[in-house]
N, C-alpha and C. Protein backbone atom coordinates (compact mmCIF):
# COMPACT_ATOMS: atom_id res chain seq x y z
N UNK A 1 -23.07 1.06 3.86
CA UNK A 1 -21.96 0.13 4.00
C UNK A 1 -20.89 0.78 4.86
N UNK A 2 -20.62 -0.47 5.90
CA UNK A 2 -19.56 0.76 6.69
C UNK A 2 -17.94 0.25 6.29
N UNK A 3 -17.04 1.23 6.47
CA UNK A 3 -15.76 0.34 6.25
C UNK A 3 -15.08 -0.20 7.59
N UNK A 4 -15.07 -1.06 7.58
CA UNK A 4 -14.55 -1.74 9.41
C UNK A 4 -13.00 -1.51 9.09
N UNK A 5 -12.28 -1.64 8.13
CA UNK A 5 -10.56 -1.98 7.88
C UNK A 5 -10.68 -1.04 6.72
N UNK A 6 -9.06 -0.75 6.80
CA UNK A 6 -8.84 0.14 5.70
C UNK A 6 -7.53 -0.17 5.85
N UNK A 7 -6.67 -0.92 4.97
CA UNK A 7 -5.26 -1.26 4.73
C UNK A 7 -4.72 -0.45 4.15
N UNK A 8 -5.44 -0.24 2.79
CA UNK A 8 -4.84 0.78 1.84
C UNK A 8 -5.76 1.24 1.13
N UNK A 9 -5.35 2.65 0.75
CA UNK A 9 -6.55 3.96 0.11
C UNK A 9 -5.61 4.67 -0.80
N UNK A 10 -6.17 4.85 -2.13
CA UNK A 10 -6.00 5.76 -2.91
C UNK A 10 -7.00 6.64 -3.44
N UNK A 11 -6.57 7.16 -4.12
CA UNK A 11 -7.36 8.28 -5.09
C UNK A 11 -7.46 8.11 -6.59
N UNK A 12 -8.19 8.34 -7.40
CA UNK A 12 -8.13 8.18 -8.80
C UNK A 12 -9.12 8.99 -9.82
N UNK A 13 -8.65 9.29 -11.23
CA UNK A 13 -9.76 10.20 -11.82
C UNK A 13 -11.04 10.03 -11.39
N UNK A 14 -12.08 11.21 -10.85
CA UNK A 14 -12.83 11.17 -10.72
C UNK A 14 -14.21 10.48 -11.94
N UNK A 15 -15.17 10.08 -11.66
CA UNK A 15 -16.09 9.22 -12.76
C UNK A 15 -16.69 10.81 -13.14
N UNK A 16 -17.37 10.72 -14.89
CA UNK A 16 -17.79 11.48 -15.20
C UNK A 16 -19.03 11.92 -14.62
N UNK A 17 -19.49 13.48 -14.52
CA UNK A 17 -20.19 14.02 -13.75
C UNK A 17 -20.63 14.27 -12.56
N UNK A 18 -19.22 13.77 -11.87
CA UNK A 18 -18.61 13.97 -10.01
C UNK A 18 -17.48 14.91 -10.15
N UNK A 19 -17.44 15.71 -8.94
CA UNK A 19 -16.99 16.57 -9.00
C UNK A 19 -15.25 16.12 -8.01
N UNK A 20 -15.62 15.19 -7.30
CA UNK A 20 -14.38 14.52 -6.33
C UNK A 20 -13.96 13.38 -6.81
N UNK A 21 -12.42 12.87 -6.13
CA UNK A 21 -11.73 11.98 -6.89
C UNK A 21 -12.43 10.66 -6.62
N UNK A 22 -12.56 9.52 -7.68
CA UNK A 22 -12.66 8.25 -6.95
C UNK A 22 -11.78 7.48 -6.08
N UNK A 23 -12.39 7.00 -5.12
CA UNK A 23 -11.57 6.33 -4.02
C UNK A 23 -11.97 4.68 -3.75
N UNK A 24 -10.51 4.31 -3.62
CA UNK A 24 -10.12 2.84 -3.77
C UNK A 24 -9.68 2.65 -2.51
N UNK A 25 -10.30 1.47 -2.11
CA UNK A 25 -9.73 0.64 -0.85
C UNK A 25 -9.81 -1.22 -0.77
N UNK A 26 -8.41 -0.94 -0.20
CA UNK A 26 -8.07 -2.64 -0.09
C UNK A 26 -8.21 -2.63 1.77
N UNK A 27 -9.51 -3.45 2.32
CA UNK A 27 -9.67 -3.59 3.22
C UNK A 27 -10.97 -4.38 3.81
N UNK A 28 -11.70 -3.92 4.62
CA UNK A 28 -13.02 -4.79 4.65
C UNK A 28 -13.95 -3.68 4.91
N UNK A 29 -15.16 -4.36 4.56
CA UNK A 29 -16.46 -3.20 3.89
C UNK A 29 -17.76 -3.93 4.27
N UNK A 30 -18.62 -3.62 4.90
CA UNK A 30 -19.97 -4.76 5.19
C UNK A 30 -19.45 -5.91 5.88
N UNK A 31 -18.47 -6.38 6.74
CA UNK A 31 -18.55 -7.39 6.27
C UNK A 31 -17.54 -8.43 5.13
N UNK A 32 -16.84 -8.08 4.21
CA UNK A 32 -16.34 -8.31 3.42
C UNK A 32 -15.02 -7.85 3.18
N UNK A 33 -14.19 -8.77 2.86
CA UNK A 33 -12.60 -8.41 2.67
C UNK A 33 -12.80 -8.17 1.31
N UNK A 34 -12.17 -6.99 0.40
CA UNK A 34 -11.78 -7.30 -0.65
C UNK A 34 -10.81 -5.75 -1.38
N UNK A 35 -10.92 -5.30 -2.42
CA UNK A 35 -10.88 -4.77 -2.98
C UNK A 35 -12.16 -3.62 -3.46
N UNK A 36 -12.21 -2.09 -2.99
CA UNK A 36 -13.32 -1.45 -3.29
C UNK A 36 -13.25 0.23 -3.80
N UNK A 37 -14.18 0.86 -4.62
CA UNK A 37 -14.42 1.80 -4.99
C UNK A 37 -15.43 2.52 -5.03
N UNK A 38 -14.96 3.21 -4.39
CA UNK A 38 -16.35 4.68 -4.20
C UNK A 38 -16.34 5.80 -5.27
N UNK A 39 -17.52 5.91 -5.75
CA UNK A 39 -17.44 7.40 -6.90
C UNK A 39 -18.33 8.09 -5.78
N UNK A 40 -18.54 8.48 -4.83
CA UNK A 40 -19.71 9.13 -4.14
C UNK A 40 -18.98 9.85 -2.51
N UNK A 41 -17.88 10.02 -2.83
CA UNK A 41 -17.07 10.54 -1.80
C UNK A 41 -17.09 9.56 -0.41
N UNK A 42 -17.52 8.25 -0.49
CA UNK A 42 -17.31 7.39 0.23
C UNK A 42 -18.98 7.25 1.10
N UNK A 43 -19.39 7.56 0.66
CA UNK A 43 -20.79 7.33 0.97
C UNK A 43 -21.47 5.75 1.03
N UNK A 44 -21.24 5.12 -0.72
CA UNK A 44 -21.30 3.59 -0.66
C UNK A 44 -19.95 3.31 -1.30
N UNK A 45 -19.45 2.00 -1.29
CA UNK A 45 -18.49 0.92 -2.05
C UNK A 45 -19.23 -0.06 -3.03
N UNK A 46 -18.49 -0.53 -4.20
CA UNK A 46 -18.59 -1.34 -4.61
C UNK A 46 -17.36 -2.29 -4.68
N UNK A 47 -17.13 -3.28 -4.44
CA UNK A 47 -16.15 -4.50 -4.77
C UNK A 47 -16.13 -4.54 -5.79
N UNK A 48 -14.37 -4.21 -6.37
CA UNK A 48 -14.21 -4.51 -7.64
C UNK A 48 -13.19 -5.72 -7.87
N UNK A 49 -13.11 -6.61 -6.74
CA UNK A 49 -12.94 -7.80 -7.55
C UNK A 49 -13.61 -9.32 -6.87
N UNK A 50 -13.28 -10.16 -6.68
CA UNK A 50 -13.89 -10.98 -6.55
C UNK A 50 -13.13 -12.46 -5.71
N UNK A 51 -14.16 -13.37 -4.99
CA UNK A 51 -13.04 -14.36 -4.46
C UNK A 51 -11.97 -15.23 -5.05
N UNK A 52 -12.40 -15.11 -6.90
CA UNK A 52 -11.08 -15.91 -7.30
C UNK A 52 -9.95 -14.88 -8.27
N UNK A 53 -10.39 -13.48 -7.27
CA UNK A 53 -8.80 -12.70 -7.64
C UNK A 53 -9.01 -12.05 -6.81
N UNK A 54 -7.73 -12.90 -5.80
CA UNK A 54 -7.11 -12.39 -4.37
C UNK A 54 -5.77 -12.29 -4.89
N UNK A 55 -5.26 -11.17 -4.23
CA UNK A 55 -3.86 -11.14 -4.58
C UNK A 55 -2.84 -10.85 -3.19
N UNK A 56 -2.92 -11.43 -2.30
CA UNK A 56 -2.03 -11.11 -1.22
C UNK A 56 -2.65 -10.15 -0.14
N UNK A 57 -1.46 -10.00 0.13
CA UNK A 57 -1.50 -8.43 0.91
C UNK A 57 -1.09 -7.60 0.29
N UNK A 58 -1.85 -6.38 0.28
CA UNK A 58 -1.92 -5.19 -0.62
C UNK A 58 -1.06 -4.02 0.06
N UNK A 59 -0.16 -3.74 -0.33
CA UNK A 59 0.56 -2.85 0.25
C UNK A 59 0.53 -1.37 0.27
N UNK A 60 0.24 -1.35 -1.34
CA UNK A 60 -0.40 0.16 -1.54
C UNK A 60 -1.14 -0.16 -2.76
N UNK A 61 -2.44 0.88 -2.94
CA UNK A 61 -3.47 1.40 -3.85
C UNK A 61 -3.49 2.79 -4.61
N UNK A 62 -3.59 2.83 -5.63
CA UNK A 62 -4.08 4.19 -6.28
C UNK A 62 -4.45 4.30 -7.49
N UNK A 63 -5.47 5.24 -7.54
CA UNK A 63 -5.69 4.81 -9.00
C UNK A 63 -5.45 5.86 -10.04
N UNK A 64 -5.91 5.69 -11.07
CA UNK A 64 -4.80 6.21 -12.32
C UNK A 64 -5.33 8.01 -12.29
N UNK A 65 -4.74 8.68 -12.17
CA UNK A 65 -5.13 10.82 -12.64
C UNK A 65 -5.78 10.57 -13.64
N UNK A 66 -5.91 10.05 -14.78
CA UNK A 66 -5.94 10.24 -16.16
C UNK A 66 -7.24 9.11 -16.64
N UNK A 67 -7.29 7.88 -15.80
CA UNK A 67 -7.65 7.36 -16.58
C UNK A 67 -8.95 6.47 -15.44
N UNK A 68 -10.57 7.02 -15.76
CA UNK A 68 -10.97 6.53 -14.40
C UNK A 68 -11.51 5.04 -14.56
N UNK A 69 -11.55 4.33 -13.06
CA UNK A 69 -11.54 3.00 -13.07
C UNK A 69 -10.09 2.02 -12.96
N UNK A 70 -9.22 3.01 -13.38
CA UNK A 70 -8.06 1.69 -13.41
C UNK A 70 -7.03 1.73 -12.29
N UNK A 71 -6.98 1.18 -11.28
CA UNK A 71 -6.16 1.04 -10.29
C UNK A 71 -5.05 0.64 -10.52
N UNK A 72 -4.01 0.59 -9.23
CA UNK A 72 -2.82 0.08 -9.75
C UNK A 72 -2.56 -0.61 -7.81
N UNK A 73 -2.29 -1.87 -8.23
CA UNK A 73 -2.40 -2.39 -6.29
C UNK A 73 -0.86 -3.01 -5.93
N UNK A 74 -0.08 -2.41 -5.25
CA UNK A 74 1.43 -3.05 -5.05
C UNK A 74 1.02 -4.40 -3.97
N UNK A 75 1.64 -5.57 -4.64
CA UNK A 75 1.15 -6.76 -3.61
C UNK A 75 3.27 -6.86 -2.63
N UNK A 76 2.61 -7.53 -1.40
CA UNK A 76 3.60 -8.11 -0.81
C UNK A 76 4.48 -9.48 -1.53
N UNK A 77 5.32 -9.02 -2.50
CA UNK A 77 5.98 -10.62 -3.20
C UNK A 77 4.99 -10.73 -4.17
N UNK A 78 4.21 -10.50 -4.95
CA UNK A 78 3.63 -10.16 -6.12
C UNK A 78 3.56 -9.93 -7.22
N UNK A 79 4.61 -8.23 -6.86
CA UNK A 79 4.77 -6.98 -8.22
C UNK A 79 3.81 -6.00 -8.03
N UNK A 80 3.44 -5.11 -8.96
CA UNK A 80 2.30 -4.55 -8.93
C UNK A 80 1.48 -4.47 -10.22
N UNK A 81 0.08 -4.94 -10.07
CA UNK A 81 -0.50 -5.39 -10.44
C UNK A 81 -1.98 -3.80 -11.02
N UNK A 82 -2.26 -3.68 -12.40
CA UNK A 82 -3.59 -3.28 -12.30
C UNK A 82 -4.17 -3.39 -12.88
N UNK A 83 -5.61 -3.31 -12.94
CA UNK A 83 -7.03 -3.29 -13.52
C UNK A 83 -8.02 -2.20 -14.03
N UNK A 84 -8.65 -2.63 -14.70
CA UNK A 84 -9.53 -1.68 -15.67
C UNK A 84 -10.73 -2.50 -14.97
N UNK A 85 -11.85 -1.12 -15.25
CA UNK A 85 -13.47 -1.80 -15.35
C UNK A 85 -13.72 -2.65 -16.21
N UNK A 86 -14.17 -3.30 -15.98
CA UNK A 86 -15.00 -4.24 -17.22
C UNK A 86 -16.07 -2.87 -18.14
N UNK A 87 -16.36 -3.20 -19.11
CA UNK A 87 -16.81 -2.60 -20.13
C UNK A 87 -18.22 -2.98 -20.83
């Protein structure tokens, strides 16, 4: 998967049994606008959200030191907004 756009990039606790941080991007990927996360030092993405949660323009990304999976996304006129994995 390649990343064509990259708006915004953070960093976040790494997933268990990786040694590097996970990385979050609000941009486009394959093909695809959305919201994404790499545990694999950016090797592949997965989209972690979906077409009926768009939230603007994303101003900044990062995700939590402490706690992995949960981002935190500052929207343009928004607030800032974050998410957990599903479970």
């Amino acid at each position: 998967q390649n990343v064509e756009e990259a708006d915004a990039i953070g960093f976040g606790r790494a997933a268990d049994g990786t040694n590097f941080p996970t990385l979050y991007l609000s941009g486009n990927v394959g093909g695809v606008a959305g919201i994404f996360r790499s545990t694999d030092a950016g090797a592949s993405w997965t989209r972690i959200n979906d077409d009926a949660h768009q939230f603007g323009a994303i101003s900044r990304l990062s995700g939590d030191p402490r706690i992995f999976g949960r981002v935190y996304l500052a929207t343009s006129g928004r607030g800032v907004i974050y998410g957990d994995p599903f479970k």
